[in-house]
N, C-alpha and C. Protein backbone atom coordinates (compact mmCIF):
# COMPACT_ATOMS: atom_id res chain seq x y z
N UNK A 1 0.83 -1.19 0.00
CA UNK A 1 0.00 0.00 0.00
C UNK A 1 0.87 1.26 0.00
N UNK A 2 2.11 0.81 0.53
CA UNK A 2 2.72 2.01 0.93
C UNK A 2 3.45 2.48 -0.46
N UNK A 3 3.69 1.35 -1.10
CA UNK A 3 4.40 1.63 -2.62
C UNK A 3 3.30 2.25 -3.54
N UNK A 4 2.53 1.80 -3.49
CA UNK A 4 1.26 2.48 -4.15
C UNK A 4 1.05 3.43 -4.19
N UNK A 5 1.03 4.41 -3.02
CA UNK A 5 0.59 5.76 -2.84
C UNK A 5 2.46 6.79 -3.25
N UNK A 6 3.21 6.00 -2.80
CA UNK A 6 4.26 6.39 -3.30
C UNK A 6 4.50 6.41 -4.52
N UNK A 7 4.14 5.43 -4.92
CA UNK A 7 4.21 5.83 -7.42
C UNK A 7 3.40 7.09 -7.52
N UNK A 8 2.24 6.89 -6.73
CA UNK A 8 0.85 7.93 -7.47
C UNK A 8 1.36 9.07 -7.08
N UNK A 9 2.52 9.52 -5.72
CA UNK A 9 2.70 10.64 -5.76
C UNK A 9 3.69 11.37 -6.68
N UNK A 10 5.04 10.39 -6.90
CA UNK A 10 5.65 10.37 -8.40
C UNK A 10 5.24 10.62 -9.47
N UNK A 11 4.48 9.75 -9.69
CA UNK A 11 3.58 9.97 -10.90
C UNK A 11 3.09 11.50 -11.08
N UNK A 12 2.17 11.70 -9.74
CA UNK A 12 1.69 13.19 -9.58
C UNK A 12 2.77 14.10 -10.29
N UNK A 13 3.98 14.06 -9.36
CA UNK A 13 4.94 15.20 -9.30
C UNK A 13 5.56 15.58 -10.82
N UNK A 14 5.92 13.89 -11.55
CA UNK A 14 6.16 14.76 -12.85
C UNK A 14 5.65 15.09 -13.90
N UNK A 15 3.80 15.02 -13.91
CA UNK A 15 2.93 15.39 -14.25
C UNK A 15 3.34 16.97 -14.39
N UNK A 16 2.94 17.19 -13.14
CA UNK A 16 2.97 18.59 -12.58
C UNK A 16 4.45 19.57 -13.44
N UNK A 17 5.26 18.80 -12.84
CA UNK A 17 6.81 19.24 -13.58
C UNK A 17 6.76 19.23 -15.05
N UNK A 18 6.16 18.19 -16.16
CA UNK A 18 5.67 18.88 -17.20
C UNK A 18 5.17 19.50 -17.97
N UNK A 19 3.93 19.42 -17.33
CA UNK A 19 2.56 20.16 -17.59
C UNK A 19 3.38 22.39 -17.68
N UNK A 20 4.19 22.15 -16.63
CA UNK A 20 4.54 23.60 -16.48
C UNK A 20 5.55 23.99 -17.86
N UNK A 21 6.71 23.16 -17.57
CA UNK A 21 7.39 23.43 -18.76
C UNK A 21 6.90 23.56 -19.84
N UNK A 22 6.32 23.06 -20.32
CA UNK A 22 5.37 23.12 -21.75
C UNK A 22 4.23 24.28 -21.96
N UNK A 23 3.92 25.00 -20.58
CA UNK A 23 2.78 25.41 -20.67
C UNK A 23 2.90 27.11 -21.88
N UNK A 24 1.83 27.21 -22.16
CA UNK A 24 2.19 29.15 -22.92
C UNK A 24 2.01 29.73 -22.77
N UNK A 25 2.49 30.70 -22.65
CA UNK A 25 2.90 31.87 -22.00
C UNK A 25 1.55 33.11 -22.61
N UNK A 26 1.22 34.08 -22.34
CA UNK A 26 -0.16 34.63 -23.00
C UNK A 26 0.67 35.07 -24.19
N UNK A 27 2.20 35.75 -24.50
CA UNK A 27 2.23 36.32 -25.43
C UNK A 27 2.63 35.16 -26.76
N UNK A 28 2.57 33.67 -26.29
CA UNK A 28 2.72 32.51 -27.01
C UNK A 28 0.97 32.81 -27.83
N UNK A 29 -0.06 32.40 -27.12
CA UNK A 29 -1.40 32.74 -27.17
C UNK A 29 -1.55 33.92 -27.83
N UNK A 30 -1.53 34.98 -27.97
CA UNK A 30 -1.89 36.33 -28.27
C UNK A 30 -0.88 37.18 -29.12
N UNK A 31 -1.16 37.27 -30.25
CA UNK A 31 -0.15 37.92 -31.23
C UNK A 31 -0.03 39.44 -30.94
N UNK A 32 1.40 39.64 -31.59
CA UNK A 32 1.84 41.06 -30.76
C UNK A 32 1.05 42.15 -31.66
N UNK A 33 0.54 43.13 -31.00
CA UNK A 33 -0.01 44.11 -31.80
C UNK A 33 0.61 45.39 -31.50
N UNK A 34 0.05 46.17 -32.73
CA UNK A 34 1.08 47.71 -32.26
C UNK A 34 0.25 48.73 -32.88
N UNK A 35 0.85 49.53 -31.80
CA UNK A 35 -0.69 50.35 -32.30
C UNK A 35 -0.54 51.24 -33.23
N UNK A 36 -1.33 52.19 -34.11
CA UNK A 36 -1.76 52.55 -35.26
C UNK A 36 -2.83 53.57 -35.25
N UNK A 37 -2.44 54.71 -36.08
CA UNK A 37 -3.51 55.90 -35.71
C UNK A 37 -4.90 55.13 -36.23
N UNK A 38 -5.82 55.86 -35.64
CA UNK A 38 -7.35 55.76 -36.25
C UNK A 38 -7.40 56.00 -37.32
N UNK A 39 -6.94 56.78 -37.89
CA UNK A 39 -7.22 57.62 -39.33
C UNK A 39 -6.66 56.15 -40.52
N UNK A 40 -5.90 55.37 -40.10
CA UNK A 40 -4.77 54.14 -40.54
C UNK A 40 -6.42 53.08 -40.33
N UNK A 41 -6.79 53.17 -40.11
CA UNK A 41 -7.97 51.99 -40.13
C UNK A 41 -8.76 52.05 -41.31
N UNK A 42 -8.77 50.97 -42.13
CA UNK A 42 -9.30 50.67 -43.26
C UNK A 42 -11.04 50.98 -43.29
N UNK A 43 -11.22 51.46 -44.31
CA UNK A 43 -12.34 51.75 -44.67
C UNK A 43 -13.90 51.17 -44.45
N UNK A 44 -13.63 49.75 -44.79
CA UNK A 44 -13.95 48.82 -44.41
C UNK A 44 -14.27 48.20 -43.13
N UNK A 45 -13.51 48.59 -42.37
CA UNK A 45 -13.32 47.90 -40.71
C UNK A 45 -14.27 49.40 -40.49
N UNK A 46 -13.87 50.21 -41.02
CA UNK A 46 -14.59 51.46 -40.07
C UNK A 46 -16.18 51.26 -40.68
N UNK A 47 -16.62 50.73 -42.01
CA UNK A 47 -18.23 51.09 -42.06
C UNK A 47 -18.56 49.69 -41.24
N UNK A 48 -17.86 48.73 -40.97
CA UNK A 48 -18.19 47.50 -40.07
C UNK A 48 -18.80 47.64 -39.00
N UNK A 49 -17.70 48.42 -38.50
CA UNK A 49 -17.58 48.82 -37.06
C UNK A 49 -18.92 49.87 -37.02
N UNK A 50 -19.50 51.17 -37.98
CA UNK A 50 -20.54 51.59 -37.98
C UNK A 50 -21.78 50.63 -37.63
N UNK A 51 -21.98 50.09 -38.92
CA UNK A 51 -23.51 48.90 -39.03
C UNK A 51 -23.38 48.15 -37.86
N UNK A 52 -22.18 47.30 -37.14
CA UNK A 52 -22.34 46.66 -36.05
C UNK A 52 -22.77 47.39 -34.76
N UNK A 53 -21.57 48.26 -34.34
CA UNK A 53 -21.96 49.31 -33.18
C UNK A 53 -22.15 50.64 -33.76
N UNK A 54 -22.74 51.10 -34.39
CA UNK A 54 -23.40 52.50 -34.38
C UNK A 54 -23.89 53.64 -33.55
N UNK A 55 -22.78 54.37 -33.11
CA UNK A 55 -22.41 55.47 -32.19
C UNK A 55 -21.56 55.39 -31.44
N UNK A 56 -20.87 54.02 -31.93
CA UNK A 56 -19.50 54.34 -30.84
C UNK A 56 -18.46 55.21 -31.05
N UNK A 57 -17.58 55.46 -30.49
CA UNK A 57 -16.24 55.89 -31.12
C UNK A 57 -15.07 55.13 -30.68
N UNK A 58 -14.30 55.63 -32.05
CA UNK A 58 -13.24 54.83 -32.11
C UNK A 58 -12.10 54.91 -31.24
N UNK A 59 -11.60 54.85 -30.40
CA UNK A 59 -10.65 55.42 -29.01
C UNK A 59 -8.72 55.81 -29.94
N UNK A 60 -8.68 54.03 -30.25
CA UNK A 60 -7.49 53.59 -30.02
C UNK A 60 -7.57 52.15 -31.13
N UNK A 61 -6.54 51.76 -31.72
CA UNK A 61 -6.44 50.92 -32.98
C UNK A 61 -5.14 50.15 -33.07
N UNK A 62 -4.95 48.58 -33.36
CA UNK A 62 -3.78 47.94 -32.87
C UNK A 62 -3.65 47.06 -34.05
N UNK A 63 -2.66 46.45 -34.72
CA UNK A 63 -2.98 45.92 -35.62
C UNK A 63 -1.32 44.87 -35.37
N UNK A 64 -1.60 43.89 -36.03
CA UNK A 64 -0.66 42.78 -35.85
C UNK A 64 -0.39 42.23 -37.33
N UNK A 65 0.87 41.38 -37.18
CA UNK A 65 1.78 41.02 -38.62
C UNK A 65 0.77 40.35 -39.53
N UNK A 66 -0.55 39.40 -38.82
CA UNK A 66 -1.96 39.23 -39.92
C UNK A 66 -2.69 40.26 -40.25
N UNK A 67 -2.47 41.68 -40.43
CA UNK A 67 -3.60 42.53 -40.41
C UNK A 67 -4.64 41.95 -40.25
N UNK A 68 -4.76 41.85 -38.60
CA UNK A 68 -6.09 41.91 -37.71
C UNK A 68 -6.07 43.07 -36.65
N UNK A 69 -6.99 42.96 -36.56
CA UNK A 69 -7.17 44.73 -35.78
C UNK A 69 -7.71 44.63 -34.88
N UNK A 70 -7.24 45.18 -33.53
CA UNK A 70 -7.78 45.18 -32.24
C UNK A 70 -8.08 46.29 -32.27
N UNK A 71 -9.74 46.53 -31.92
CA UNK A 71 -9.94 48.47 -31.52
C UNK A 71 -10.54 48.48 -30.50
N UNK A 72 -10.22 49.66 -29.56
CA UNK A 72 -10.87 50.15 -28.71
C UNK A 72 -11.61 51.25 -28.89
N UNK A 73 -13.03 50.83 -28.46
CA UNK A 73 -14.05 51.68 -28.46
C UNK A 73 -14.64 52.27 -27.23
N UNK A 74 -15.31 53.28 -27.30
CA UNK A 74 -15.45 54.34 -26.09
C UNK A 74 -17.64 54.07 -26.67
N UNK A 75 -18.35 53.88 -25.56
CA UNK A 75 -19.91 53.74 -26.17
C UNK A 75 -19.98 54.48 -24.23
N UNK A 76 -20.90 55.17 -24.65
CA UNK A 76 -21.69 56.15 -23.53
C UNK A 76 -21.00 56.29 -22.55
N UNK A 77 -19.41 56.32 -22.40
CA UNK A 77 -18.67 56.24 -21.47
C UNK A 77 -18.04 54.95 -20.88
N UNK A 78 -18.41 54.14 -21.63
CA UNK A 78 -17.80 53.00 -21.59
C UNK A 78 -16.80 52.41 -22.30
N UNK A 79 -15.91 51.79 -22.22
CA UNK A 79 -14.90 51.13 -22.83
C UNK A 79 -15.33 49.71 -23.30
N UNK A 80 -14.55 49.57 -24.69
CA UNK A 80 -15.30 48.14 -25.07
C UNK A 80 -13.83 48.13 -26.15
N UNK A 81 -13.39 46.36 -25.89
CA UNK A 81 -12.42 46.29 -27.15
C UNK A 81 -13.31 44.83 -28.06
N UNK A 82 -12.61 45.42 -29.16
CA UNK A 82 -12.93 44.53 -30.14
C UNK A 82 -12.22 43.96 -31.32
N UNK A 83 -12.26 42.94 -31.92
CA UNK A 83 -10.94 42.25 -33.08
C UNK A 83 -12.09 42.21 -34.11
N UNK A 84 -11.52 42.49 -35.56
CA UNK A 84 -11.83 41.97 -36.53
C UNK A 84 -10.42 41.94 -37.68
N UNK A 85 -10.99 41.55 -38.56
CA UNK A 85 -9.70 41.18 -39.35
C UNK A 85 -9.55 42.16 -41.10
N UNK A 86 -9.06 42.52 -41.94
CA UNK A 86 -8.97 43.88 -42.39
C UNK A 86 -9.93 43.92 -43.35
N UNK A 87 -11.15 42.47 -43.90
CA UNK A 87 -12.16 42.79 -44.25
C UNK A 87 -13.62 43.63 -43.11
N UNK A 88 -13.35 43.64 -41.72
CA UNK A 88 -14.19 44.10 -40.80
C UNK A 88 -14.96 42.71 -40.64
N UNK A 89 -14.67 41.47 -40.60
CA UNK A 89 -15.23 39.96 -39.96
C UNK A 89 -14.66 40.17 -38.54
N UNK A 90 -15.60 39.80 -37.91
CA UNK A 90 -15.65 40.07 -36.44
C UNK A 90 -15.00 38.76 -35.72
């Protein structure tokens, strides 16, 4: 019994010990973006961004090596971010 619980805690431990090494990191997950005037936002993304949210404004604009576009929007005093990609697909 005593060997038993002793593997399973082995077992446990280098579970644990791999699971970490391997794990990713957010900027593994999340492509780097950089930001980009408003005025730099495609035509497209901007009548998107109209018909979808209509009256927001546009704050702030981020765009990454896929031209996809992270924007931040400002709606009645609120903050709201949002991705679409440089046809304005959400």
């Amino acid at each position: 019994m005593k060997m038993l619980i002793l593997t399973a805690a082995i077992v446990l431990g280098w579970t644990a010990i791999y699971s970490n090494r391997h794990a990713k990191t957010e900027s593994d997950i999340q492509p780097e973006y950089r930001e980009v005037n408003v005025n730099a936002v495609p035509a497209t993304i901007k009548a998107a961004l109209e018909t979808a949210y209509s009256g927001t404004k546009l704050v702030k604009a981020y765009v990454n090596e896929k031209k996809e576009y992270k924007l931040e929007l400002s709606v009645n005093n609120q903050k709201a971010t949002v991705y679409t990609d440089a046809n304005g697909n959400w």
